[in-house]
N, C-alpha and C. Protein backbone atom coordinates (compact mmCIF):
# COMPACT_ATOMS: atom_id res chain seq x y z
N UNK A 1 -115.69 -50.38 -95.32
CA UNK A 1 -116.92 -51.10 -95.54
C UNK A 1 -118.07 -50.13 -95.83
N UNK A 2 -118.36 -48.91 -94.99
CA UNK A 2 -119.16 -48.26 -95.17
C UNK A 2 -118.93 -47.43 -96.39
N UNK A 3 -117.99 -47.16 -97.27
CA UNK A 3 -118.06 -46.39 -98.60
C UNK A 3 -118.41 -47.54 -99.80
N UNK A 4 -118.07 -48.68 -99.26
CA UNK A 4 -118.46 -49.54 -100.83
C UNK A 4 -120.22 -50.17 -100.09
N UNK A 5 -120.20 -49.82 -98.79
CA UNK A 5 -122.16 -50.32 -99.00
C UNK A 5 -122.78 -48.98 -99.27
N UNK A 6 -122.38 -47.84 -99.88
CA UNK A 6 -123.10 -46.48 -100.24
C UNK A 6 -122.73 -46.90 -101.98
N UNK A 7 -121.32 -47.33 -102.09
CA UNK A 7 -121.63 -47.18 -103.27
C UNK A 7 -122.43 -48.18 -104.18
N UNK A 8 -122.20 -49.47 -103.68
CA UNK A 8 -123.14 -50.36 -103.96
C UNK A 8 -124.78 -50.72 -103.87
N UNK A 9 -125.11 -50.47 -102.61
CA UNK A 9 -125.99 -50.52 -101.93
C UNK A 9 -127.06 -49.13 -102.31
N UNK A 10 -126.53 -48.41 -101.79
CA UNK A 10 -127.10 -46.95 -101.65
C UNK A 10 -127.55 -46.29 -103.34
N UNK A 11 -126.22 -46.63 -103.66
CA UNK A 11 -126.15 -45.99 -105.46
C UNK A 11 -125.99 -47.05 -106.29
N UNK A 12 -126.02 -48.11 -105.94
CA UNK A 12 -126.01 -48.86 -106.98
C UNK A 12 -125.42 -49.08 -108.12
N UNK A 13 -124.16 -48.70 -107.51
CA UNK A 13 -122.70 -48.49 -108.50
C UNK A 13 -122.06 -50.23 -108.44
N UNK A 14 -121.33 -50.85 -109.42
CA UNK A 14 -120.88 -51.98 -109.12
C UNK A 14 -119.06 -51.28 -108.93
N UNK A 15 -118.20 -51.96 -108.24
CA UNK A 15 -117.08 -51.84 -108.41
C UNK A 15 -116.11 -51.68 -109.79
N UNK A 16 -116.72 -52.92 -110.03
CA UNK A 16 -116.21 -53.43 -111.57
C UNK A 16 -116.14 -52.57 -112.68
N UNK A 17 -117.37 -51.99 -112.48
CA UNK A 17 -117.94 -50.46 -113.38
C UNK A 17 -117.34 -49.32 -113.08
N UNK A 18 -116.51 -49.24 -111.96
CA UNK A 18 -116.52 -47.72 -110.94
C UNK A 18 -114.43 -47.93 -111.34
N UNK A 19 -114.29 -46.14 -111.71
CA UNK A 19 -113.19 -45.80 -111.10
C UNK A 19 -113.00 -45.10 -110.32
N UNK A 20 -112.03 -45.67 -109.44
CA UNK A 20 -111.11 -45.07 -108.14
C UNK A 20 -110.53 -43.74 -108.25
N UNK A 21 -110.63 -42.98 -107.45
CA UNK A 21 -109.76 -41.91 -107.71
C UNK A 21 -109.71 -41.53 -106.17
N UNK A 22 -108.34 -41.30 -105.38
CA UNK A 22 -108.60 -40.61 -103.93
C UNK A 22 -107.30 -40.27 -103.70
N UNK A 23 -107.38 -39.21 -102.75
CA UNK A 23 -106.24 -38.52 -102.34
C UNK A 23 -105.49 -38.55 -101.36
N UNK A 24 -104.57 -38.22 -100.62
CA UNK A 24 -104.17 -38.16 -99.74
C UNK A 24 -104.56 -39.36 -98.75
N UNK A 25 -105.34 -38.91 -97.03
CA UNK A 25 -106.08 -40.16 -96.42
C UNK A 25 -107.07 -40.74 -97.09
N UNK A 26 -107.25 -40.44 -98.36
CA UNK A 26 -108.68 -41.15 -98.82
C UNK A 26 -108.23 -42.42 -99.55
N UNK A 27 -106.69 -41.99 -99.74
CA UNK A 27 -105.71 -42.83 -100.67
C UNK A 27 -105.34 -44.73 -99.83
N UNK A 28 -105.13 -44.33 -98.22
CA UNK A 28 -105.50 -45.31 -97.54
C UNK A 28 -106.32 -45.88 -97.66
N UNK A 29 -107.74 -45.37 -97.13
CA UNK A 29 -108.78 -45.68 -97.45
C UNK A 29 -109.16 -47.08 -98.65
N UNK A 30 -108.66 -46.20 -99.89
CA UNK A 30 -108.75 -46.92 -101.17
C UNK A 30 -108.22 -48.14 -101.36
N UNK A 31 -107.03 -47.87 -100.49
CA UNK A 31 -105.96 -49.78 -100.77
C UNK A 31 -106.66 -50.58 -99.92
N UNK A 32 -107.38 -50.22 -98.79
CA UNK A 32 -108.02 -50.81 -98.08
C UNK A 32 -108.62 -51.35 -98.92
N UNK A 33 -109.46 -51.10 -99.28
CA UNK A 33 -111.12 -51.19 -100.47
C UNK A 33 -110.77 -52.22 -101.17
N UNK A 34 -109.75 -51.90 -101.78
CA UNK A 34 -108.60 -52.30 -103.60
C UNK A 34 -108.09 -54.06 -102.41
N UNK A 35 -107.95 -54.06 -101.20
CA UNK A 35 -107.69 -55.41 -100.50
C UNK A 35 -108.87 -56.08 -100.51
N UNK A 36 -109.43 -55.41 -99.60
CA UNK A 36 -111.05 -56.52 -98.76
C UNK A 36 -111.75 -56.84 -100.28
N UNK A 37 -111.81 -56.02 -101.29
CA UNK A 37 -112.44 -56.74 -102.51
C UNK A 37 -111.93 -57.76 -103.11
N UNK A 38 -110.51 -57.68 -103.12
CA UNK A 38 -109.67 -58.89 -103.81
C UNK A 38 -109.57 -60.45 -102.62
N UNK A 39 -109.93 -60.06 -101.63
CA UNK A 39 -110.11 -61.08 -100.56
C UNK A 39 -110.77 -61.29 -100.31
N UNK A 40 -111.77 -60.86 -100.74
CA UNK A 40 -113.38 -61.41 -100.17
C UNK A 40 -113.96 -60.78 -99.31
N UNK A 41 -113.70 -59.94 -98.21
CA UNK A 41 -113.94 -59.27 -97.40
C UNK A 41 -115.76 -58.53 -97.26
N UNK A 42 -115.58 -58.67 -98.54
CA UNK A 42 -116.89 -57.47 -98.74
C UNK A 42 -117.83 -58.68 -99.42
N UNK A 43 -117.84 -59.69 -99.41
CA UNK A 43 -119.09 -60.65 -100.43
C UNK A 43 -120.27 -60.70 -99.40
N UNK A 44 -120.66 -60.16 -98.29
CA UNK A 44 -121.78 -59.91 -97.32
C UNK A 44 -122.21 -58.82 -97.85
N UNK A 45 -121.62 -58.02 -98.40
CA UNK A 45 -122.18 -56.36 -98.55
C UNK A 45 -123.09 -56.35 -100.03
N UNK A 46 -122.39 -57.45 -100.85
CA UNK A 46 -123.41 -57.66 -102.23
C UNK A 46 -122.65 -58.96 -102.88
N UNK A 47 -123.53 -60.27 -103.60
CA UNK A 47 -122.68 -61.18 -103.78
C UNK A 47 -121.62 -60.84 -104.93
N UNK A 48 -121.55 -60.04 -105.53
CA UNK A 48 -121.25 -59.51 -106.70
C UNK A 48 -119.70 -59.32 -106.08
N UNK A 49 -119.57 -58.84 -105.28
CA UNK A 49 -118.50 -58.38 -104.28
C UNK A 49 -117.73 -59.70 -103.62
N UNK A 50 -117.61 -60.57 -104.00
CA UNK A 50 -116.73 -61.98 -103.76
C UNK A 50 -115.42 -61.96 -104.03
N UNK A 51 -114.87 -62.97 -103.38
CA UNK A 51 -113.20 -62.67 -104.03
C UNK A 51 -113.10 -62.38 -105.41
N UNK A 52 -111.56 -61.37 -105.73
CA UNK A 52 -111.25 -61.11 -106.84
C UNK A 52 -112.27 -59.93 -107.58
N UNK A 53 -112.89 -59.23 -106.61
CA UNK A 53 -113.51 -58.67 -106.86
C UNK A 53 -112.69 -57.02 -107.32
N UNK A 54 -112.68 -56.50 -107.98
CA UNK A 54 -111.96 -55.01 -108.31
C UNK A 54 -112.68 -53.60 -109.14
N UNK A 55 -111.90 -52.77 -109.03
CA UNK A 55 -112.77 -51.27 -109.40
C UNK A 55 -112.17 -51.73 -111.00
N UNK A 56 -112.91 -50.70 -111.85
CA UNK A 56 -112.05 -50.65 -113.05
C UNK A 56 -110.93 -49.79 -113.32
N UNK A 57 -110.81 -49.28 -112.18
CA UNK A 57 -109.27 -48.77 -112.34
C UNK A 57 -108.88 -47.69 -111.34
N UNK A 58 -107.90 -47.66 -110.86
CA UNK A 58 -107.76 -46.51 -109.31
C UNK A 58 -106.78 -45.83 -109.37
N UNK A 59 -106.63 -44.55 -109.42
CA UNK A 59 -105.69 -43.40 -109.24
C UNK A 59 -106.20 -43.09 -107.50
N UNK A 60 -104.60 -43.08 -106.96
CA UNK A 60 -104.33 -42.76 -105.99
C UNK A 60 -103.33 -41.79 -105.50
N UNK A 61 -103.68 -40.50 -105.38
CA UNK A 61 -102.68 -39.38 -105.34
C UNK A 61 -102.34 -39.11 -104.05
N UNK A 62 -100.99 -38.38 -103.82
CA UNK A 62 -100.48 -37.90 -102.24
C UNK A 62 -100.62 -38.96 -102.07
N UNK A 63 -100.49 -40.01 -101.43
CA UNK A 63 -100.58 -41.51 -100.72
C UNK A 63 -99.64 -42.29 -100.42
N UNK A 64 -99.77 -42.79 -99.39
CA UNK A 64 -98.79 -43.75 -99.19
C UNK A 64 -99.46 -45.08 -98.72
N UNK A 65 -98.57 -46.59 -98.78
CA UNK A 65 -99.05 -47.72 -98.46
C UNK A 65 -99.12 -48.00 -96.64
N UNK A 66 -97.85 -47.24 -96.25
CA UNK A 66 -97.19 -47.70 -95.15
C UNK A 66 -97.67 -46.30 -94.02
N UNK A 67 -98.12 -45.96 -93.15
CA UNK A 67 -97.87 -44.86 -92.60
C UNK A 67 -96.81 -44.68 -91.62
N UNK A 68 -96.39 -44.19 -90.19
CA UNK A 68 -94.88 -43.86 -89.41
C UNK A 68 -94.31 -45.46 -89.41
N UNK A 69 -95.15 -46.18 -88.65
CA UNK A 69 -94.73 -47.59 -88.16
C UNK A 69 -94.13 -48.32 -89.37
N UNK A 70 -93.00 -49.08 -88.79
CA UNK A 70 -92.40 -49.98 -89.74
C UNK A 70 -92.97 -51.36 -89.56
N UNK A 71 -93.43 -51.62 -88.23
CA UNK A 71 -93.90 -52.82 -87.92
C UNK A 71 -95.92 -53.22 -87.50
N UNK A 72 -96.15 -53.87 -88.25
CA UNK A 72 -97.62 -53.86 -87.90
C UNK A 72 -97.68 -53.94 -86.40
N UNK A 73 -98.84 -53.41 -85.85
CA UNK A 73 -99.39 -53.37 -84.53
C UNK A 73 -98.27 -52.10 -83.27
N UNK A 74 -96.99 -51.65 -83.72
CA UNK A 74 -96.57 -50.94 -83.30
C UNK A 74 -96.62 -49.63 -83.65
N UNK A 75 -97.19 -49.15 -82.64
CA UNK A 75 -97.63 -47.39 -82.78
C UNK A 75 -95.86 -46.71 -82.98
N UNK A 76 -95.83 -45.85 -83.67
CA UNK A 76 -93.99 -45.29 -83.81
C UNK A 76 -94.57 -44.16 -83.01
N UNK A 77 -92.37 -44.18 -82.48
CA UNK A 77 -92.15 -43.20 -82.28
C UNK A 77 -93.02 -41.56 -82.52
N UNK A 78 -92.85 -41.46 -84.07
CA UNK A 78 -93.18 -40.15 -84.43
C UNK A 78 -94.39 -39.34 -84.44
N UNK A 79 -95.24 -41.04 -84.14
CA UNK A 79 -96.50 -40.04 -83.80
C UNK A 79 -96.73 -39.76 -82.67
N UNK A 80 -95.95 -39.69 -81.93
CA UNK A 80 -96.05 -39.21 -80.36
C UNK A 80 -94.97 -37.78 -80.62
N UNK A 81 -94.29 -37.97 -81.62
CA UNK A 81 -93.23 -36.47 -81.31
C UNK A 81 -94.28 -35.72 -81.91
N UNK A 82 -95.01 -36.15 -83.03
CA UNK A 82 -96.32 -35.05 -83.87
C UNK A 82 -96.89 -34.48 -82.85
N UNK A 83 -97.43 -35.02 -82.25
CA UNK A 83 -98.49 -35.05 -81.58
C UNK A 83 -98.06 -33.78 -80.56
N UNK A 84 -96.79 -33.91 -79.86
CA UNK A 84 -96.32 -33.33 -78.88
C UNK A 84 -95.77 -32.02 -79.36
N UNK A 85 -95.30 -32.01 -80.76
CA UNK A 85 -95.17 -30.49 -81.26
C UNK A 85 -96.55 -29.91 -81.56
N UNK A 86 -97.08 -30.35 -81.98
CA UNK A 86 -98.40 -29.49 -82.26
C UNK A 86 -99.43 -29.26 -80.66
N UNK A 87 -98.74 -29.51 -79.33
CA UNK A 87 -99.26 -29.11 -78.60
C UNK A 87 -98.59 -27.97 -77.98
N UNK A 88 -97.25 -27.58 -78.23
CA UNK A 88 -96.18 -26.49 -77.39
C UNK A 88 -96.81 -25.33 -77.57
N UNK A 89 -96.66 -24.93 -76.72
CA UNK A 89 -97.37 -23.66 -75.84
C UNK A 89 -96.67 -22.13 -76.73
N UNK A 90 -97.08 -21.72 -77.84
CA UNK A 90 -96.67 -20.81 -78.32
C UNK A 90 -95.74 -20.63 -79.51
N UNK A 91 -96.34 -21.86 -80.14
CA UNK A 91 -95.61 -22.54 -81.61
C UNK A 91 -96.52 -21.80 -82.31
N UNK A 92 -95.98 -21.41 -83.10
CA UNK A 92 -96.83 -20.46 -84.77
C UNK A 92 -97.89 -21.11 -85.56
N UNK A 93 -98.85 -20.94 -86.06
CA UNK A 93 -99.63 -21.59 -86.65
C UNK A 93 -98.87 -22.21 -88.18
N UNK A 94 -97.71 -21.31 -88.35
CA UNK A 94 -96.85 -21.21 -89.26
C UNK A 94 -95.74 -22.55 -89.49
N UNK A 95 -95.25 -23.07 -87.76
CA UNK A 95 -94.60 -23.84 -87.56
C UNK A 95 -95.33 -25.21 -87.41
N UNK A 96 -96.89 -24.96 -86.95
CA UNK A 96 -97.66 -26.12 -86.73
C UNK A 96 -97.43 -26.75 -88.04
N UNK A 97 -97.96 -25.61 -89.30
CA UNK A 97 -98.28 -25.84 -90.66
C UNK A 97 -97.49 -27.26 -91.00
N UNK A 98 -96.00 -26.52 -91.21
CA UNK A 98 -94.71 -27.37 -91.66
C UNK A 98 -94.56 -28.69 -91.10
N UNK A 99 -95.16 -28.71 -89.67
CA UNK A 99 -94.42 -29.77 -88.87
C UNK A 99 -95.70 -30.63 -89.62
N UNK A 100 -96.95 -30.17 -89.72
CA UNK A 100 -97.74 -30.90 -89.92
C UNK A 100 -97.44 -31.68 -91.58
N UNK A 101 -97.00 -30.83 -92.31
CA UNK A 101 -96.49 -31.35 -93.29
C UNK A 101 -95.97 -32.63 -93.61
N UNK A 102 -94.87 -32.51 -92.42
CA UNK A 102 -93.55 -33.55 -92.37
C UNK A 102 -94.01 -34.60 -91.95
N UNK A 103 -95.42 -35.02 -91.96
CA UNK A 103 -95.88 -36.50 -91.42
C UNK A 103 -96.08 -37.20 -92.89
N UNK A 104 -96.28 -36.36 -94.09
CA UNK A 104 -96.58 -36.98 -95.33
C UNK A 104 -96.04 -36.39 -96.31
N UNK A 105 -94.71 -35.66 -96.10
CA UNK A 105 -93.75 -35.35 -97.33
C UNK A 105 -92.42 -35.43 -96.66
N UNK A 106 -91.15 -35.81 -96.75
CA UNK A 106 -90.02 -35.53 -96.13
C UNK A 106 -89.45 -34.12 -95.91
N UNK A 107 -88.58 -33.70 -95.08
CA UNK A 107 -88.05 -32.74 -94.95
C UNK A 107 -87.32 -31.26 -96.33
N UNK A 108 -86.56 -32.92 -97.03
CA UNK A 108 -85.48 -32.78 -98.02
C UNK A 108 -86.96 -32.10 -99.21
N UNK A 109 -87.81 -33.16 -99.11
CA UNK A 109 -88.75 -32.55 -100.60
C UNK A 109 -89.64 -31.15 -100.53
N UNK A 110 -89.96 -30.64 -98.99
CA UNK A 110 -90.18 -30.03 -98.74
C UNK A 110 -89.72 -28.90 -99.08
N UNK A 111 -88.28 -29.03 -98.42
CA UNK A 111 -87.46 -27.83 -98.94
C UNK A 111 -86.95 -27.38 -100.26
N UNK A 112 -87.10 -28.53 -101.06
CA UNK A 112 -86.55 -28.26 -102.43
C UNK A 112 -87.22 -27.77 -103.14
N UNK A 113 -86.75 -26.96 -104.51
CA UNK A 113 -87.21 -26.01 -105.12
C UNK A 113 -88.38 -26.85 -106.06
N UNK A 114 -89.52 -26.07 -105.62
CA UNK A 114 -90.73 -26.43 -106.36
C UNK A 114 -90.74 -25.79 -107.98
N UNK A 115 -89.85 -25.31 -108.61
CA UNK A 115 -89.68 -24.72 -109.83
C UNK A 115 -90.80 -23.44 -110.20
N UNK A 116 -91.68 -23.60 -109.44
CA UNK A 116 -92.46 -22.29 -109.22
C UNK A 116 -92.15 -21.08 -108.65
N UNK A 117 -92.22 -19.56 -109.44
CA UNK A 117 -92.22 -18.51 -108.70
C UNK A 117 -93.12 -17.89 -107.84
N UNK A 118 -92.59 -17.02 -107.30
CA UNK A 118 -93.92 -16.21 -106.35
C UNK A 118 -94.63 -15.37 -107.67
N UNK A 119 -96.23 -15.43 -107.81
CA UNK A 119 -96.23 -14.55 -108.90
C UNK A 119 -96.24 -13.13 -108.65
N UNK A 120 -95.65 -11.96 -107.49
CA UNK A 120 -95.31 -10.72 -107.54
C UNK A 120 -94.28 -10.77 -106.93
N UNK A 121 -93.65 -11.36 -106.44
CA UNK A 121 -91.99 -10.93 -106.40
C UNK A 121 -91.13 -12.02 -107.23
N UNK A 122 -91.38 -12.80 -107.89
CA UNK A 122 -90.72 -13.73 -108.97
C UNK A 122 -89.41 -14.46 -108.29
N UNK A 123 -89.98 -14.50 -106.70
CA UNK A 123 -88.42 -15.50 -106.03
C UNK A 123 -89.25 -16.64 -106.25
N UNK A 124 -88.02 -18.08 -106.16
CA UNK A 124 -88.46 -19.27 -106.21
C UNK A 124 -88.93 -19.82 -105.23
N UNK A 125 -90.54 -20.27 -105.02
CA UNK A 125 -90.75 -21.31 -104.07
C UNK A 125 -90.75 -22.99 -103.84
N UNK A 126 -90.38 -23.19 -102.25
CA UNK A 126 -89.99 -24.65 -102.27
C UNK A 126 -91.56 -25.56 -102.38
N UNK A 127 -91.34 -26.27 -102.68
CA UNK A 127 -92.58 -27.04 -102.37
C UNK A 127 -93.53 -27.24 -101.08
N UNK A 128 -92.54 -26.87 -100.04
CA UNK A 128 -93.69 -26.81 -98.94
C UNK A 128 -94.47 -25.01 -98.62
N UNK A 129 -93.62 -24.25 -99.60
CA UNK A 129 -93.87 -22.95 -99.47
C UNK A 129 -95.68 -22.86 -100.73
N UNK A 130 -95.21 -23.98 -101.76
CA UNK A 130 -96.44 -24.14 -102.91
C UNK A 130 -97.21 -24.95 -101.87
N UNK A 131 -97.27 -25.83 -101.30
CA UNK A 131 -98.31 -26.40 -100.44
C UNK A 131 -99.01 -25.85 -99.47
N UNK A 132 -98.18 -24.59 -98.77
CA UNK A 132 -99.42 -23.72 -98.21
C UNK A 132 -99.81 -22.53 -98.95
N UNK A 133 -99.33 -22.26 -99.64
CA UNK A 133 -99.85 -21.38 -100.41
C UNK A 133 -101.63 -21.73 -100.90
N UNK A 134 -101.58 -22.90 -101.74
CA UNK A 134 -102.78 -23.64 -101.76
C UNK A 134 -103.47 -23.92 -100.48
N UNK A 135 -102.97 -24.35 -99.43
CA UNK A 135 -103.84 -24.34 -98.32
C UNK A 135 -104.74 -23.00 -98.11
N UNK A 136 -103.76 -22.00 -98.14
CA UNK A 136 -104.32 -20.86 -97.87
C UNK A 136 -105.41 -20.16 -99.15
N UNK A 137 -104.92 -20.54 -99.84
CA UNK A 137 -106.04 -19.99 -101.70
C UNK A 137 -107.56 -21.01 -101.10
N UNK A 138 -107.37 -22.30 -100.47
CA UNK A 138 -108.74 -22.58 -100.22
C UNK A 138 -109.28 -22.68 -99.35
N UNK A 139 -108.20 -22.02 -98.52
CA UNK A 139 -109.13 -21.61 -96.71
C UNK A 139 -109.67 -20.16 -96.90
N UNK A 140 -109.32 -19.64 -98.24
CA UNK A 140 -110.05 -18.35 -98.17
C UNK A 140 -111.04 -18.64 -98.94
N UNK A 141 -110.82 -19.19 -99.91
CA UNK A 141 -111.86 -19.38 -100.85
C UNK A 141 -113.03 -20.00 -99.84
N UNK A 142 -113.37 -20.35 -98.85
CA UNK A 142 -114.04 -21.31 -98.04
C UNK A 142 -115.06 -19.68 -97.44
N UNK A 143 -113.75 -18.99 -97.27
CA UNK A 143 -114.20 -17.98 -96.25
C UNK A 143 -115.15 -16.86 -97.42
N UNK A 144 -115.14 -16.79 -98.48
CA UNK A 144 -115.84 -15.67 -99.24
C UNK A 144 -117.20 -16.90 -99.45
N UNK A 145 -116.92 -18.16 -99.64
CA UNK A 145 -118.31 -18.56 -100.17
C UNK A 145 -119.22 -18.73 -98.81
N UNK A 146 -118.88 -18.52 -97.03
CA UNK A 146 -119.37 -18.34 -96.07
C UNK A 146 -119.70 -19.61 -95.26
N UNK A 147 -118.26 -20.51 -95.76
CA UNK A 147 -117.88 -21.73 -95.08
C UNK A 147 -117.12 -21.14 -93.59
N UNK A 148 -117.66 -21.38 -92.61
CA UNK A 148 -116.67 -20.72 -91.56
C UNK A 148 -115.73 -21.82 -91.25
N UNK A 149 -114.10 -21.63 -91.02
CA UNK A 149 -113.36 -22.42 -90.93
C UNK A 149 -113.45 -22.85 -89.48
N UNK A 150 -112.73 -24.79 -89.55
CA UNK A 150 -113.34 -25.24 -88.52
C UNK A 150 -111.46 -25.60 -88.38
N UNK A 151 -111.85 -25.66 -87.05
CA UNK A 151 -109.95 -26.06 -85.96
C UNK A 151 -110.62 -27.00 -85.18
N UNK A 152 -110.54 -28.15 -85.47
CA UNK A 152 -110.95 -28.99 -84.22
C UNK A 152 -109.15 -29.96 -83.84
N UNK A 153 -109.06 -29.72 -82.62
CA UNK A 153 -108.11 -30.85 -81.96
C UNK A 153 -108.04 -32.32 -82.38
N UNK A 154 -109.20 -32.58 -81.79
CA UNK A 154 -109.88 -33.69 -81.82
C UNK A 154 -110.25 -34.28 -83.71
N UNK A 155 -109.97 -33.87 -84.09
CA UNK A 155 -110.19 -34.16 -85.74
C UNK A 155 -108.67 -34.26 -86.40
N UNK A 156 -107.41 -33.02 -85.57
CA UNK A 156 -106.19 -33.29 -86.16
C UNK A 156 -105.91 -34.48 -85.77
N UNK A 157 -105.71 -34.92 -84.21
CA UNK A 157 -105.32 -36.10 -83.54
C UNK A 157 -105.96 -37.27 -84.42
N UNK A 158 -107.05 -37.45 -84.79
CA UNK A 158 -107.97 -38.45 -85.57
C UNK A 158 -107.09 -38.76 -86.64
N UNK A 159 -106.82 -37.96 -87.19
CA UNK A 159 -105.94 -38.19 -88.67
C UNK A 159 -104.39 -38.52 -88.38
N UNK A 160 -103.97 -37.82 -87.70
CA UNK A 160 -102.35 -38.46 -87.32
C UNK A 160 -102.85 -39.70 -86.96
N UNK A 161 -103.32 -39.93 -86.18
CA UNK A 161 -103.83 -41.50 -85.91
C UNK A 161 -103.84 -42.50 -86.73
N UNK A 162 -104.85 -41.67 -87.75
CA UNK A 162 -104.86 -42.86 -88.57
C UNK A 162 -103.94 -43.06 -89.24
N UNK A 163 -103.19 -41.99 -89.69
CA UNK A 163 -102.29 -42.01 -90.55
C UNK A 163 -101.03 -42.82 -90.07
N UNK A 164 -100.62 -42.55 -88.84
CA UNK A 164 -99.69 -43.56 -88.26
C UNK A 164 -100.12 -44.83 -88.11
N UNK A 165 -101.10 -45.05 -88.03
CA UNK A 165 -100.94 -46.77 -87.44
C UNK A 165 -102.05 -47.07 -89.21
N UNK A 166 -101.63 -46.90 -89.80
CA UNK A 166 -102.30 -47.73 -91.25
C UNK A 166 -101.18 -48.49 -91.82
N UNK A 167 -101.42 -49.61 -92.30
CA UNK A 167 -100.30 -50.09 -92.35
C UNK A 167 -100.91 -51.44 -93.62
N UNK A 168 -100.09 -51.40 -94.92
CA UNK A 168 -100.45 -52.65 -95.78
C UNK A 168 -99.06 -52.82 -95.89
N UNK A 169 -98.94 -54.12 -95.41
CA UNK A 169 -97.38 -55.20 -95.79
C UNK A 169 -96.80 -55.14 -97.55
N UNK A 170 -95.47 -55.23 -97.43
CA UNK A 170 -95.25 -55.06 -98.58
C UNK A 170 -95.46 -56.17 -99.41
N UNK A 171 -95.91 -57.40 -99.16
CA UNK A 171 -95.96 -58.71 -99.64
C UNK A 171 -97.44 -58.67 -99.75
N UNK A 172 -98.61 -57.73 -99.02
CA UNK A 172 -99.96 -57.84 -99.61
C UNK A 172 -100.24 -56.89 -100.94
N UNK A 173 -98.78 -55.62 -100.52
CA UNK A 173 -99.07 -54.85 -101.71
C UNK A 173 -98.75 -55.89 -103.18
N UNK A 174 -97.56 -56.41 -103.08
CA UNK A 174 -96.89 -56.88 -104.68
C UNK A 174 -98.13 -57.96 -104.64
N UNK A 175 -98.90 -58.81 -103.83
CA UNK A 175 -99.68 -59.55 -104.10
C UNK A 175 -101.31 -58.78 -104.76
N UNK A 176 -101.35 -57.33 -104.26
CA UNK A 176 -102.45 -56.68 -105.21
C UNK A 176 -101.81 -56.25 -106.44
N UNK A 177 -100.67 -55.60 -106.44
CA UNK A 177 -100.35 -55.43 -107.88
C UNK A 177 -100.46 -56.46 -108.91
N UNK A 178 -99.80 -57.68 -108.17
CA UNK A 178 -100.40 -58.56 -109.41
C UNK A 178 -101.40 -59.34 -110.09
N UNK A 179 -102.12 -59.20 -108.72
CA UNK A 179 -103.76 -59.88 -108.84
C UNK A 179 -104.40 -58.68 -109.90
N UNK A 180 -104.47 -57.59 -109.34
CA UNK A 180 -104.95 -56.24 -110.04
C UNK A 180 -104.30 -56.17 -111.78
N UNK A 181 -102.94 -56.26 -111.84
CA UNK A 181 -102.10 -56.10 -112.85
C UNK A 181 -103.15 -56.25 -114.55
N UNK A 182 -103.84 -57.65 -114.40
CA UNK A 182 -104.75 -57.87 -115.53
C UNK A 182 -105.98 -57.33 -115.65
N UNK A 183 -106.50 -56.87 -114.75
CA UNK A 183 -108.13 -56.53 -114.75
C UNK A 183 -108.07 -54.88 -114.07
N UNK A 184 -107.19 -54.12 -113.44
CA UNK A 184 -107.51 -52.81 -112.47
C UNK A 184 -106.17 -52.31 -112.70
N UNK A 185 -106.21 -50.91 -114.07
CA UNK A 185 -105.03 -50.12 -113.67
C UNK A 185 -104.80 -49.41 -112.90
N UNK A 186 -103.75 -49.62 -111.99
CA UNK A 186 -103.58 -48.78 -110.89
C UNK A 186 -102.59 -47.57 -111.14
N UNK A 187 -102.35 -46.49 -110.67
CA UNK A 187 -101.65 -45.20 -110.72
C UNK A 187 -101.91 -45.08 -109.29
N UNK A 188 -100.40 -45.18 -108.87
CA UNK A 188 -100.51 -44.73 -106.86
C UNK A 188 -99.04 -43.29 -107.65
N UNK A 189 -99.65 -42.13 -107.09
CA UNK A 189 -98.81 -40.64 -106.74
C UNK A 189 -98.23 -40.71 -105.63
N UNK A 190 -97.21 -40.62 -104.76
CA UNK A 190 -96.95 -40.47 -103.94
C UNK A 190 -96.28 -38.85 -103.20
């Protein structure tokens, strides 16, 4: 609610006019948005914003519909095993990395060959080896422009959170694809 009364409200952007673009958790976020507009949800925030309401078009990258839970209102398993590896007493920042990974890429894709080389020793890296690599190109890059890097607990836990218990049914998704289908091209990356 609060990103479409900034964008409406604040900036004076209409939906209708506006494309989507978000990543990863922002990608949640977005189906959220891409729902409460097509349901009405949001016609308090501007009348313009009434049912059937949509962006002009939404790319959604890294994302998923569903997060751990298979069942609405049940917290899973796995975000309690997350949770509990990233607290062991003398786990690598190295091992945090990966495990942290494995909440939003599988094991198998992880490991498989990203078709990319190392560019000074020319061995092949897997895809989770290209995913920190980039982590690390912009945790430094952060550090020369005199962003000091931030570790908060309390901010990882926030996001596993959300990320586990988000949850759109598969019968609201095929019901946005097709409402959307004529008026909002969608592109979901996963």
């Amino acid at each position: 609610r609060d990103a479409l009364e900034l964008l409406r409200l604040e900036i004076g952007w209409r939906p209708q006019e506006t494309h989507l673009i978000a990543i990863s958790m922002g990608g949640m976020y977005a189906l959220e948005m891409m729902a409460g507009l097509l349901e009405g949800a949001f016609a308090s925030v501007s009348p313009d914003m009434d049912r059937g309401s949509h962006f002009l078009s939404a790319a959604l990258l890294v994302t998923q519909s569903v997060g751990w839970r298979s069942v609405q209102g049940l917290i899973p398993v796995g975000f309690f095993s997350s949770i509990a590896s990233s607290l062991v007493p003398g786990i690598s920042a190295r091992a945090k990395m990966y495990r942290s990974m494995q909440q939003a890429f599988s094991r198998k894709w992880l490991r498989a060959d990203s078709g990319t080389k190392h560019p000074r020793t020319g061995v092949a890296l897997s895809n989770g080896q290209v995913l920190a690599r980039r982590g690390a190109a912009q945790h430094y890059a952060k550090l020369r422009e005199g962003v000091p890097p931030t570790s908060s607990s309390f901010a990882y836990m926030s996001q596993v959170a959300a990320v586990a218990t988000h949850y759109v049914s598969r019968q609201r998704l095929q019901d946005m694809a097709r409402q959307l289908a004529v008026v909002c091209p969608l592109l979901i990356v996963c």
